[in-house]
Protein backbone atom coordinates (compact mmCIF):
# COMPACT_ATOMS: atom_id res chain seq x y z
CA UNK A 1 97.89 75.27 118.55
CA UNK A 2 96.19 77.93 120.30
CA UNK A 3 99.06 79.61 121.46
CA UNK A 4 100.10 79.96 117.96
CA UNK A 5 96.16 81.30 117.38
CA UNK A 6 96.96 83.81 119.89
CA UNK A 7 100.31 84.99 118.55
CA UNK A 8 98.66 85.21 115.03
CA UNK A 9 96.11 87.34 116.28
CA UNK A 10 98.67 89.42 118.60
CA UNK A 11 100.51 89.86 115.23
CA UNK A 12 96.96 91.43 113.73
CA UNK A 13 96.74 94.02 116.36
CA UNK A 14 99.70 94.78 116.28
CA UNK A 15 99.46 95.78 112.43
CA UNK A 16 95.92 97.21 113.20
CA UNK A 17 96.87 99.38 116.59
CA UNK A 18 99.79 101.13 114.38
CA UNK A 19 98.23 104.06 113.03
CA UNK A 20 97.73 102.67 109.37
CA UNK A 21 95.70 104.43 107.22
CA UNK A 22 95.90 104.47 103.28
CA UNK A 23 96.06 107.73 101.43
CA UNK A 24 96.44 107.70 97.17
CA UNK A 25 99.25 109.51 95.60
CA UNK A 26 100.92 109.68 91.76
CA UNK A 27 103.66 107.19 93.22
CA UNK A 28 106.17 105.58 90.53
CA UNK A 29 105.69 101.91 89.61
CA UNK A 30 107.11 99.70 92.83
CA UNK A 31 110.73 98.91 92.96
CA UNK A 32 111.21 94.81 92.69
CA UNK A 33 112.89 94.03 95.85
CA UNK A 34 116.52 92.56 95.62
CA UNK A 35 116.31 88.29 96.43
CA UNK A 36 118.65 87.45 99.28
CA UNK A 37 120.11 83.82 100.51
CA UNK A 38 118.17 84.39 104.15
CA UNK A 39 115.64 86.57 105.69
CA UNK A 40 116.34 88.42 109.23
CA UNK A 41 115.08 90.86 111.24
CA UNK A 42 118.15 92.55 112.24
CA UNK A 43 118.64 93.72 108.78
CA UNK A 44 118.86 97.43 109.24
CA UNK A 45 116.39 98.77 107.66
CA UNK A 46 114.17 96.48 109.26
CA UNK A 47 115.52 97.55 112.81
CA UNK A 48 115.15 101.36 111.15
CA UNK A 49 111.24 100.73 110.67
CA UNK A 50 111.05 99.53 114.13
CA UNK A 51 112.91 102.37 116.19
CA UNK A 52 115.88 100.28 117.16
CA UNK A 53 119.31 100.20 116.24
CA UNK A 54 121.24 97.23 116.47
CA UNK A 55 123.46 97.12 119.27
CA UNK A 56 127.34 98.18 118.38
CA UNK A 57 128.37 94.38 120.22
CA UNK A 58 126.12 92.65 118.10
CA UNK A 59 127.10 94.24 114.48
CA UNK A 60 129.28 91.50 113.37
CA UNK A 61 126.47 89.52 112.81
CA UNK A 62 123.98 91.57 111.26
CA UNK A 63 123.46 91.69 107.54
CA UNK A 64 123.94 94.23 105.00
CA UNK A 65 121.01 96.50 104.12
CA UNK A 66 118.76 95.09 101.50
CA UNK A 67 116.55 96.89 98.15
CA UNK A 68 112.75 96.81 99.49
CA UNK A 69 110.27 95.81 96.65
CA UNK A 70 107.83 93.45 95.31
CA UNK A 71 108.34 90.18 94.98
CA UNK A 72 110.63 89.49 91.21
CA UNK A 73 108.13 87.72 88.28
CA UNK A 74 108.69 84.04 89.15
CA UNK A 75 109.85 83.94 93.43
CA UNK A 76 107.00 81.89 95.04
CA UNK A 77 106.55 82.83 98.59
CA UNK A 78 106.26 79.74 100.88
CA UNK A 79 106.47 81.23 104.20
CA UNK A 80 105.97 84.96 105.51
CA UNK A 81 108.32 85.81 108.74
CA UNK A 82 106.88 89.16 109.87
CA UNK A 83 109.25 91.50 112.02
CA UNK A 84 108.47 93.29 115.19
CA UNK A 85 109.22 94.80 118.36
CA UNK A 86 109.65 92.51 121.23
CA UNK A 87 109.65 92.17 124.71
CA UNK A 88 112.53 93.02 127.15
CA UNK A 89 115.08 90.11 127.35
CA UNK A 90 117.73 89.78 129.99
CA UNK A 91 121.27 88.45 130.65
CA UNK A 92 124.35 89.07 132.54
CA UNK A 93 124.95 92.29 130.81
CA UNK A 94 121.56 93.53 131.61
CA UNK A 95 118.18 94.13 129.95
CA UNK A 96 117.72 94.33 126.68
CA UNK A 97 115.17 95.84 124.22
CA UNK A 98 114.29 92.82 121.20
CA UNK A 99 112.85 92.12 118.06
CA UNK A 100 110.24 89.20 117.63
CA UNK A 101 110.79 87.05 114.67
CA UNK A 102 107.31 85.16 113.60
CA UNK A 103 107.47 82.57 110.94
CA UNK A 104 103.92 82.16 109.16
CA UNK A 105 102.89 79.30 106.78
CA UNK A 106 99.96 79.04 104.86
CA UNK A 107 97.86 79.87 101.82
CA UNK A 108 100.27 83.23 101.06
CA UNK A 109 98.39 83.97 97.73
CA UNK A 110 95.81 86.87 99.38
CA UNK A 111 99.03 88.28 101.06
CA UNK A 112 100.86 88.44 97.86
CA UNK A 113 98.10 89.47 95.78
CA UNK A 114 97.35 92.01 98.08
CA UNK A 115 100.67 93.55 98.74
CA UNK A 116 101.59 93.39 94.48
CA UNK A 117 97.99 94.97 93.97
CA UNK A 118 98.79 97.61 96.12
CA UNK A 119 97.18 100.87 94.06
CA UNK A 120 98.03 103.17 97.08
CA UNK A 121 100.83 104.51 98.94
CA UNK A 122 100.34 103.63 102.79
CA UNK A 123 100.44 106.29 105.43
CA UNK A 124 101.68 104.77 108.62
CA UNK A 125 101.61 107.64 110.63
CA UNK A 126 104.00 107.93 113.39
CA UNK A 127 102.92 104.00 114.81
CA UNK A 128 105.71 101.35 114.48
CA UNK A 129 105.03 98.70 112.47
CA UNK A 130 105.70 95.70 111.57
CA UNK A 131 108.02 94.51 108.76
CA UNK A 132 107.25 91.41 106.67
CA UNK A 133 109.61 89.15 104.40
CA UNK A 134 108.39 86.97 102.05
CA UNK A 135 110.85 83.96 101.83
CA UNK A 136 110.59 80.63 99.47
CA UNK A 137 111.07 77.16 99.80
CA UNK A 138 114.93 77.49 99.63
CA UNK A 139 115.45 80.18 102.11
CA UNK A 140 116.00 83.01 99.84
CA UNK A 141 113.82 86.07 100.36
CA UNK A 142 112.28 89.23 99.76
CA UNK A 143 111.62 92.17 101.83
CA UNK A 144 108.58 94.25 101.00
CA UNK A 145 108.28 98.18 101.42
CA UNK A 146 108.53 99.43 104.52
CA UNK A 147 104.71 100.70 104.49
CA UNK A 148 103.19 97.62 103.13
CA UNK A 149 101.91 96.45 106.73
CA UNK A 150 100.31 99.84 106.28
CA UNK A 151 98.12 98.15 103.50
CA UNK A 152 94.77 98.24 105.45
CA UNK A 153 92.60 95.73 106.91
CA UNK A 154 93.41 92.89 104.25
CA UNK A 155 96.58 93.08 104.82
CA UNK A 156 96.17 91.78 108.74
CA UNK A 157 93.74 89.96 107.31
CA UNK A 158 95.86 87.33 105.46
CA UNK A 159 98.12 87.96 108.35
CA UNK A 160 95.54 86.12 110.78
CA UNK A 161 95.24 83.20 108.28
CA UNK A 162 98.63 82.29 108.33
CA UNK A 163 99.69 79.63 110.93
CA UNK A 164 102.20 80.34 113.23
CA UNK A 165 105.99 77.92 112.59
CA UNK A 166 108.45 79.71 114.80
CA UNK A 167 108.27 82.66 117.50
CA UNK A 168 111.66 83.75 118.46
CA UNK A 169 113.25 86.91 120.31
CA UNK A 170 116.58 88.74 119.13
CA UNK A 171 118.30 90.95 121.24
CA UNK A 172 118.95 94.13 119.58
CA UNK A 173 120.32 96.68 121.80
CA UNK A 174 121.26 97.20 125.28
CA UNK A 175 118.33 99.48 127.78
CA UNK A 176 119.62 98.54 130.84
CA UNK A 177 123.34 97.71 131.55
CA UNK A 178 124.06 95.24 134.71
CA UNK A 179 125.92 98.05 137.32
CA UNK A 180 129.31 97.08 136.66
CA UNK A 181 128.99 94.94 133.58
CA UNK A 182 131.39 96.32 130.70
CA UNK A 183 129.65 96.37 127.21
């Protein structure tokens, strides 16, 4: 348990070290973000927000892009899975660069609340940060705007109450080849 304390709270700095900071605009009323059958980060806007690209080897796999938004009237959020970059993995083909999936549980009210209550556009800056899906009790799932980790401190906030399920690292694309490995 407090390994997943210290993953939640290595999740918060994250989203607090990225160069958030909330500036008002005249936006137009928040798009409602398309519902798909699964969640993942190697959806390619996701990978987009992060600075990666998804590995050419690996595109077979990957889904297609999804409409960013609020949650639609009526999809109750049971679990949050929060995208990010990850550490380097390696295999035979070499060293890779990877994004860290983190499936969060808990009391996701604030974070909802928070992120449809959103009066503000969010600057990020030029920090990477990182991308959250909301995601039900049947798998299907929602991704919110690319700037909503961008919310302020709330946001990390109801991050840091949410107890960590499931920590797991995806290979995205290829740093470092093996010297004489074919990709």
């Amino acid at each position: 348990m407090r390994a997943a304390g210290r993953v939640a709270a290595g999740a918060t700095a994250v989203l607090l070290l990225a160069g958030c900071s909330a500036a008002t605009s005249d936006a137009p009323a928040a798009t409602t973000a398309e519902v798909r059958t699964e969640a993942s980060c190697l959806d390619p806007d996701v990978l987009d927000a992060l600075g990666l690209e998804l590995d050419e080897s690996l595109r077979t796999r990957a889904p297609a892009p999804v409409t960013r938004g609020l949650p639609p009237e009526g999809f109750v959020a049971e679990t949050a899975l929060v995208c990010d970059r990850g550490e380097t993995l390696r295999d035979s083909a070499g060293r890779w660069r990877a994004v860290t999936a983190t499936l969060l549980e808990g009391d996701l009210d604030p974070l909802v609340d928070l992120v449809a209550g959103t009066t503000t556009v969010a600057a990020c800056g030029t920090g990477v940060v990182a991308q959250v899906w909301l995601v039900d009790a049947m798998g299907a799932a929602v991704l919110l705007p690319r700037d909503a980790a961008c919310a302020g401190d709330e946001l990390a906030v109801a991050l840091a109450d949410l107890g960590v399920v499931d920590r797991t690292e995806h290979p995205v694309a290829l740093a470092q080849p093996v010297a004489g490995a074919s990709s």
